[in-house]
Each structure stands twice: as C-alpha cells, then as structure tokens.
N, C-alpha and C. Protein backbone atom coordinates (compact mmCIF):
# COMPACT_ATOMS: atom_id res chain seq x y z
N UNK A 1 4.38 -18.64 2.32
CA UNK A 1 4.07 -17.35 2.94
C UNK A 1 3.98 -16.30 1.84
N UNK A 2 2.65 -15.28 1.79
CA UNK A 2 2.82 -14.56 1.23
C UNK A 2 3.56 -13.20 1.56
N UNK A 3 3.99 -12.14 0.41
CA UNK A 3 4.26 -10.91 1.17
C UNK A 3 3.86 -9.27 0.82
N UNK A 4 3.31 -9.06 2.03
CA UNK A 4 2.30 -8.09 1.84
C UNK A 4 3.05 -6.41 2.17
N UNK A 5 3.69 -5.31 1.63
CA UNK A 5 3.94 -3.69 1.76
C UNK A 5 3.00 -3.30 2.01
N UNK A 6 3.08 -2.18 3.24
CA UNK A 6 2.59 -1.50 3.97
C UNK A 6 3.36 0.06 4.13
N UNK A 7 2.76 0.69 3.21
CA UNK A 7 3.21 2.20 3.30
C UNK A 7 2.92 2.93 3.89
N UNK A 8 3.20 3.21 4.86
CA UNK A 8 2.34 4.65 6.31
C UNK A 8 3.81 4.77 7.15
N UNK A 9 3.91 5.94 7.81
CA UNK A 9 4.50 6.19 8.30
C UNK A 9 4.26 6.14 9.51
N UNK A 10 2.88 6.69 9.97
CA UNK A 10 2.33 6.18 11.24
C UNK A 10 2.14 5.10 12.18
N UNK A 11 3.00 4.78 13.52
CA UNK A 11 3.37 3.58 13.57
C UNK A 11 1.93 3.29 14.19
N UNK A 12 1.04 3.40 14.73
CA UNK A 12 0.02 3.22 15.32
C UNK A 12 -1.00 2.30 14.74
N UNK A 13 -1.10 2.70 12.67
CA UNK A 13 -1.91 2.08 12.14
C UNK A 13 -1.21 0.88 11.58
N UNK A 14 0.39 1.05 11.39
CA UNK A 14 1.43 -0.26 11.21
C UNK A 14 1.07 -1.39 12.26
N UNK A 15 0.79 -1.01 13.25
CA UNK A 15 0.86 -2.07 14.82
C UNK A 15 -0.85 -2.54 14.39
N UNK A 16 -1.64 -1.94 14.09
CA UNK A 16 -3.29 -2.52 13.67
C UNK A 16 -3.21 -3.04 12.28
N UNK A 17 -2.26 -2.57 11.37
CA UNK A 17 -2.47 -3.71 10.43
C UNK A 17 -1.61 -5.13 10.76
N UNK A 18 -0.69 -4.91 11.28
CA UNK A 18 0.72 -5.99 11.71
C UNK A 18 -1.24 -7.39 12.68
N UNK A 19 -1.66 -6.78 13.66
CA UNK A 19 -2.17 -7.61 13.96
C UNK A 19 -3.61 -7.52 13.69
N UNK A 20 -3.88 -7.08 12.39
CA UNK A 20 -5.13 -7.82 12.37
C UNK A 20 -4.58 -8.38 10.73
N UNK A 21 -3.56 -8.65 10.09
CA UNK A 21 -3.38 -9.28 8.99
C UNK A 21 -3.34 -11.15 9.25
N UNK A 22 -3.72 -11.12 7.87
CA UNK A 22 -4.14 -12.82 8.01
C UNK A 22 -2.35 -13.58 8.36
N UNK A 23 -2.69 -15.00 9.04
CA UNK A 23 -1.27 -15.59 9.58
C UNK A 23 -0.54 -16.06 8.30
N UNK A 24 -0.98 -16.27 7.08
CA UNK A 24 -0.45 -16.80 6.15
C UNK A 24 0.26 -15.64 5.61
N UNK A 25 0.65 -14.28 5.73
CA UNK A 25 1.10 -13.34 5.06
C UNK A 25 2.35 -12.62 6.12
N UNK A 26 3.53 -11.93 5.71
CA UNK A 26 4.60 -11.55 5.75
C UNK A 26 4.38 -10.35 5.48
N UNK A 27 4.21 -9.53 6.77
CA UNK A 27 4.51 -7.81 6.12
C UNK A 27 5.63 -7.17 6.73
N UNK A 28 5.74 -6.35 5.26
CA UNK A 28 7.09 -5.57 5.22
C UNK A 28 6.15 -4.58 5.41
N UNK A 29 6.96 -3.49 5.72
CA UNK A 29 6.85 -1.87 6.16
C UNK A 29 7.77 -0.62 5.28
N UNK A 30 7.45 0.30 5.04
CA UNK A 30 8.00 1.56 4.64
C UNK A 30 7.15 2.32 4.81
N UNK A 31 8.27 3.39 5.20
CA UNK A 31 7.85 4.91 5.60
C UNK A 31 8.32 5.74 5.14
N UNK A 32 8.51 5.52 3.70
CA UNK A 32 8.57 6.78 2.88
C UNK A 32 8.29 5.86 1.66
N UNK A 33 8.35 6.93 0.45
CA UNK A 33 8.25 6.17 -1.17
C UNK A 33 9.58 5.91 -1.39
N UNK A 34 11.02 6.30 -1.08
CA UNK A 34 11.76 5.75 -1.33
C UNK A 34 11.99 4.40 -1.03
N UNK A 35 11.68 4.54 0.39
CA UNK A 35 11.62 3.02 1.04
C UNK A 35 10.92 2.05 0.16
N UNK A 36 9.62 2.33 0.00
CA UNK A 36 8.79 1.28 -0.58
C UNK A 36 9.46 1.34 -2.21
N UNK A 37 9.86 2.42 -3.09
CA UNK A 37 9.92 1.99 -4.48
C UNK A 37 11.30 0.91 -4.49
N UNK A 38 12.27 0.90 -3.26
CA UNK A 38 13.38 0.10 -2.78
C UNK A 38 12.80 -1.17 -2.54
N UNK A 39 12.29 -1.44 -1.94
CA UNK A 39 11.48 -2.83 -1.43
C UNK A 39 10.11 -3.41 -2.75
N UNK A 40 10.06 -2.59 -3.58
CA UNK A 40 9.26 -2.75 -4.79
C UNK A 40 9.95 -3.58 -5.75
N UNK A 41 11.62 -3.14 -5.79
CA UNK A 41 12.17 -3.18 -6.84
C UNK A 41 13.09 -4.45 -6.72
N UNK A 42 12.83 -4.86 -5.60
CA UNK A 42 14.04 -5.89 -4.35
C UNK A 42 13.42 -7.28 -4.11
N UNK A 43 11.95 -7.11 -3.54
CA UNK A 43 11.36 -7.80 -3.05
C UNK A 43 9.62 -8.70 -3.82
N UNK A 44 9.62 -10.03 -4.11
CA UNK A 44 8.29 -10.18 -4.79
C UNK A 44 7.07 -9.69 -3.72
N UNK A 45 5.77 -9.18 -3.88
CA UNK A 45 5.02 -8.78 -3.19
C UNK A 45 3.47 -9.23 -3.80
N UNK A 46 2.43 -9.70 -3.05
CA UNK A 46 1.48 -10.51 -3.47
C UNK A 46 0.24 -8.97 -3.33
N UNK A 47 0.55 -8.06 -2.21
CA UNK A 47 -0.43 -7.00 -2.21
C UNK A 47 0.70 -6.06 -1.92
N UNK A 48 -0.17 -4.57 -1.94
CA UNK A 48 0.57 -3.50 -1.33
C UNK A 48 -0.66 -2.53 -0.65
N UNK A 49 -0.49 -2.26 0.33
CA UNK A 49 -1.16 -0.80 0.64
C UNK A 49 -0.53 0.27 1.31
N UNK A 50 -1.11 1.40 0.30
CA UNK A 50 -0.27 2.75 -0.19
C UNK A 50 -0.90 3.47 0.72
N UNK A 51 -0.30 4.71 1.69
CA UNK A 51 -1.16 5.79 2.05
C UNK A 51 -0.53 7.04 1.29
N UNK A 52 -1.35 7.85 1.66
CA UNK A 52 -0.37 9.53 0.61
C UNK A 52 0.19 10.21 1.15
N UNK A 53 -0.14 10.44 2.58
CA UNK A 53 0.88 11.87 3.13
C UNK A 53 1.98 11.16 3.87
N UNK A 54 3.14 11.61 3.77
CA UNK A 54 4.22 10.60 4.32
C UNK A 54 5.00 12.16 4.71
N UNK A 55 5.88 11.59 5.40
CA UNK A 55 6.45 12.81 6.37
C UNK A 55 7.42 13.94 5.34
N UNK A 56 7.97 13.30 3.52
CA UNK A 56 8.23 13.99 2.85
C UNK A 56 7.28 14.65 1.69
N UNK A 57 6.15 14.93 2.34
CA UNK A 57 5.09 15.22 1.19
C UNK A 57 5.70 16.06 -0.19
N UNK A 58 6.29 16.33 0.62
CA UNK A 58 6.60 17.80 -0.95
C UNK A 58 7.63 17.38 -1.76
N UNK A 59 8.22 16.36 -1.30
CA UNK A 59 9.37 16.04 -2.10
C UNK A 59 8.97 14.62 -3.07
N UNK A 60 8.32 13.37 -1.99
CA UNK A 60 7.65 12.16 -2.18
C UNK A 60 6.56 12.09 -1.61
N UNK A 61 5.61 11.17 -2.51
CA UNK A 61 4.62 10.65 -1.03
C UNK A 61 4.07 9.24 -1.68
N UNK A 62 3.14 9.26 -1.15
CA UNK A 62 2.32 8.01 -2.01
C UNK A 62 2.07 7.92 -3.39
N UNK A 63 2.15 8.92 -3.64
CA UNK A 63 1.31 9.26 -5.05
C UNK A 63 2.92 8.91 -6.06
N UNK A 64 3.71 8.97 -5.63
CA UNK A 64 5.60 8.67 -6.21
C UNK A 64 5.30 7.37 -6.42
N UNK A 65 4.77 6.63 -5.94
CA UNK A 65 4.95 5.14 -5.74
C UNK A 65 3.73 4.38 -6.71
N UNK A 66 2.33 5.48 -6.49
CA UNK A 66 1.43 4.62 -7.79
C UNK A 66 2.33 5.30 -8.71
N UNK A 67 2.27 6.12 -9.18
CA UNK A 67 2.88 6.56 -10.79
C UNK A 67 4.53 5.66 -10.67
N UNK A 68 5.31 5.19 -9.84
CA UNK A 68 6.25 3.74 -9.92
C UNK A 68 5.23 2.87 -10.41
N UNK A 69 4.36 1.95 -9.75
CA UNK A 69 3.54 0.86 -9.98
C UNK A 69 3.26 1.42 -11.46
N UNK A 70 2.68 2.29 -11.91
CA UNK A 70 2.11 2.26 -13.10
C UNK A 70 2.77 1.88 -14.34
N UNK A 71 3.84 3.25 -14.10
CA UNK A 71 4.95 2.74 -15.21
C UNK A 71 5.88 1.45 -15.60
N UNK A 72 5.96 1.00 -14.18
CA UNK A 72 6.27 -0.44 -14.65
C UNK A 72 5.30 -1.81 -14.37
N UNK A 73 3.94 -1.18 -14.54
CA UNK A 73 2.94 -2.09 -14.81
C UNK A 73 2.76 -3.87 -14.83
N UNK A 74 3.85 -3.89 -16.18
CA UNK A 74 4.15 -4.80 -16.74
C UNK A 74 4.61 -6.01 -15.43
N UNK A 75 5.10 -5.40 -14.57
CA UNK A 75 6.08 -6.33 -13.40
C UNK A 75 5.26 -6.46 -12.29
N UNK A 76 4.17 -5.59 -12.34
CA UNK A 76 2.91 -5.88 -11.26
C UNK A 76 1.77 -6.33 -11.99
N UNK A 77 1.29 -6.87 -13.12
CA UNK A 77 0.15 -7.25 -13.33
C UNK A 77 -0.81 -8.18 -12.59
N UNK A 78 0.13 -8.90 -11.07
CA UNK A 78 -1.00 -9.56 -10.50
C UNK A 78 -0.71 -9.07 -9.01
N UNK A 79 -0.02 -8.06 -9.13
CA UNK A 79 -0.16 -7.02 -6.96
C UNK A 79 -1.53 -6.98 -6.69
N UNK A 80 -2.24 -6.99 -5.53
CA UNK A 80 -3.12 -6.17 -5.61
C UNK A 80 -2.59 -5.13 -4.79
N UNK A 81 -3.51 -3.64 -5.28
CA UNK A 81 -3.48 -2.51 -4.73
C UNK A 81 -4.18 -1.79 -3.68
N UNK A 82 -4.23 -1.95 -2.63
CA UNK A 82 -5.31 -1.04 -1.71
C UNK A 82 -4.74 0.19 -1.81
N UNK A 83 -5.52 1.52 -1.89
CA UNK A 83 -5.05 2.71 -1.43
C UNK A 83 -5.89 3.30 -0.01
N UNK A 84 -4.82 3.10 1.14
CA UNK A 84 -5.63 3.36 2.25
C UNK A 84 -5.75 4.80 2.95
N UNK A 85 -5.27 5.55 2.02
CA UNK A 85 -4.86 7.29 2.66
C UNK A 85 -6.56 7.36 2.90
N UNK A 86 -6.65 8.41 3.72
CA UNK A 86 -7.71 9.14 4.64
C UNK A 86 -7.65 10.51 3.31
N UNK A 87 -6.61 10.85 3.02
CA UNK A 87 -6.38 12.39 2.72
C UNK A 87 -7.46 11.92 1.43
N UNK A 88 -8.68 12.84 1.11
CA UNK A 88 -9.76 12.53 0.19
C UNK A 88 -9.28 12.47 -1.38
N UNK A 89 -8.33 14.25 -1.97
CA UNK A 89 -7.52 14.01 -2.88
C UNK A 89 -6.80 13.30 -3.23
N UNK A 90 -5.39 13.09 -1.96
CA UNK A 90 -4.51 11.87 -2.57
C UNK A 90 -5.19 10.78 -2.63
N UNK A 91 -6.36 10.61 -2.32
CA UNK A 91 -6.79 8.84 -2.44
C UNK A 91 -7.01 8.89 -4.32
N UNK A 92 -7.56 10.02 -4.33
CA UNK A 92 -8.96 10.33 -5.87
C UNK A 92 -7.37 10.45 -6.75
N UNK A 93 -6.24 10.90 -6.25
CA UNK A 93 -5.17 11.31 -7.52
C UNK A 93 -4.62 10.08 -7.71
N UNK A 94 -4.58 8.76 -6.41
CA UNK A 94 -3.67 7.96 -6.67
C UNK A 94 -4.74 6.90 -7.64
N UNK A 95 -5.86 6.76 -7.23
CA UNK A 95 -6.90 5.95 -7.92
C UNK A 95 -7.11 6.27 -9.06
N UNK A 96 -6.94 7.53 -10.02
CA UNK A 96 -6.68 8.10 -11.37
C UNK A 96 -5.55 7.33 -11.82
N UNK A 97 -3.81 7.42 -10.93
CA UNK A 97 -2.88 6.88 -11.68
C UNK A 97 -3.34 5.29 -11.75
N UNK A 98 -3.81 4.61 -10.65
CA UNK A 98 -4.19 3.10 -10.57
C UNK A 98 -5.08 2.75 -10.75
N UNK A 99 -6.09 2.81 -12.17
CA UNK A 99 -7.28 2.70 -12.15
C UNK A 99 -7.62 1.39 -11.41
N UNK A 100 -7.31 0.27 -11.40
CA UNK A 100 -7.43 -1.25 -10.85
C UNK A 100 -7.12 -0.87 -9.41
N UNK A 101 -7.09 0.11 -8.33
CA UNK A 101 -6.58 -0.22 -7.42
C UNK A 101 -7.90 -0.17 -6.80
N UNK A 102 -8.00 -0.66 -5.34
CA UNK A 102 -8.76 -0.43 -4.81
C UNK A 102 -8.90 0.62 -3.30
N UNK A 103 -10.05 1.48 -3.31
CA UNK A 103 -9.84 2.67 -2.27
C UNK A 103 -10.27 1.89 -0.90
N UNK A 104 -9.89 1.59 -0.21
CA UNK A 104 -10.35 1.50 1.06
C UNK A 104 -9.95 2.41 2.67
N UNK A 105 -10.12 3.34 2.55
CA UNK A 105 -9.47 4.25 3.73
C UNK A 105 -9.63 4.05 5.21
N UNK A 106 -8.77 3.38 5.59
CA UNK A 106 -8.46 3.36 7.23
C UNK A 106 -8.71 1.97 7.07
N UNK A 107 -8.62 1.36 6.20
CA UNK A 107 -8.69 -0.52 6.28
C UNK A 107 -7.88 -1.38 7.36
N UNK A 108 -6.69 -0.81 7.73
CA UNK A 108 -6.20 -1.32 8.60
C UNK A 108 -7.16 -1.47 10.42
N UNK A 109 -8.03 -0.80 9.92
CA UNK A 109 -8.62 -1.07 11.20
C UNK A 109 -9.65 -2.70 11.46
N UNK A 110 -9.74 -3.17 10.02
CA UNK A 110 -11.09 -3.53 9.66
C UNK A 110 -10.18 -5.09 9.36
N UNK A 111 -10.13 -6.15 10.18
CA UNK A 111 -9.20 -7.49 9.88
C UNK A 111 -10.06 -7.68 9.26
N UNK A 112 -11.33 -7.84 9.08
CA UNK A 112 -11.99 -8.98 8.12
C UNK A 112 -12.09 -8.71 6.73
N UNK A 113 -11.44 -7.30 6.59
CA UNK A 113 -12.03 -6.36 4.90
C UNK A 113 -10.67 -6.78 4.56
N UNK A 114 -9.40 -7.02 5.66
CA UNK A 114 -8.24 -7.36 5.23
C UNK A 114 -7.85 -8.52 4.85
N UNK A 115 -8.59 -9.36 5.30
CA UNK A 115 -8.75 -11.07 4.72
C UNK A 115 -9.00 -11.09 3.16
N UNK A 116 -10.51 -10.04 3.50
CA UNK A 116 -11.48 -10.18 2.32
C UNK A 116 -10.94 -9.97 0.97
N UNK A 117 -9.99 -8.83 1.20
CA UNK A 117 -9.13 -8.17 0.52
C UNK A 117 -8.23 -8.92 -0.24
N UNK A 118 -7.39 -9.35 0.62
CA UNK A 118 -6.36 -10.41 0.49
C UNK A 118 -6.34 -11.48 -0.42
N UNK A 119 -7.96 -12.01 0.17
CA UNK A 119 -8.08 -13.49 -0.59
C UNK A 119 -9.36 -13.74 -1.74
N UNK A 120 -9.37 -12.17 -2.19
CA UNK A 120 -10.34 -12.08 -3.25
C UNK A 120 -9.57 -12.17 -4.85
C-alpha cells in the first residue's frame, strides 16, 4: 500500500479525493501545516497534495509546508508534489518554492488525473 497526504481543510474536497483515489493507496489527511509538517516528519509518503489557504492563513498555510519540503529536500527526492490550491498566487508562490511540483487546481475532482498523477 502506498501513502498518499492530503492538505485541505475543507472536508467536502477530502470526501472527493478519499473516493476518487486509486485502491492501491492510503490517505492520510491534515488540516493545517502543522498537522501535515507532523505527519511529514513521522510518516513515509509516496505523494502529497498541498492546498494554500488553511483556516490559519496568517500564521501557517500551505506555503509553510513547501518551503518544509524544500529545505529538507534531501528526504523527499522521490514525493511527488501536486499543488492543488484554487487561490491563483498561493499556487504561483508555492510552485516558485517547488519548482518540480506539479499545479493542478481542484484535482480532487478529476479520479482519472489522480491515477494519472499517481502512477506517472
């Protein structure tokens, strides 16, 4: 089994990625960057997808968590990265810190881009 982080706080798009993700994969959840840089630091992870506005914007958000991934690089060289925020900036600021990541916004809607994704 693989295991796949899912950063949104919104449980609505959690419940559309939960079922349109492939059966071979294990997703974990966080809803904040603490959560996820906790479950980053805890847990092996085969993908991650990041959104940006999280309910502590001003303090954390998504963007806490690529500049985590970046700096310790070295320990993710084979994650892959989706960044799925809607918000147009945080997608463009987090894709600056992650040049390798990939933008896909609102992917959780889309099971087959999430396969595609997955098993590319």
């Amino acid at each position: 089994m693989k295991n796949v982080l899912f950063l949104d706080d919104v449980d609505d798009r959690w419940e559309a990625f939960k079922s349109n993700l492939p059966s071979q994969y294990q997703a974990f959840r966080a809803k904040n960057a603490y959560e996820a840089i906790g479950l980053l630091s805890t847990e092996t992870f085969d993908a991650v997808f990041l959104d940006h506005d999280l309910p502590d914007i001003h303090v954390s958000n998504g963007l806490s968590v690529a500049m985590f991934l970046a700096v310790c690089a070295h320990q993710f060289r084979e994650l892959k990265i989706v960044i799925h925020s809607r918000n147009y900036y945080g997608n463009k600021s987090m894709c600056k810190v992650l040049p390798n990541a990939i933008s896909w916004p609102g992917v959780w809607d889309f099971p087959a881009e999430i396969d595609r994704l997955l098993n590319n």
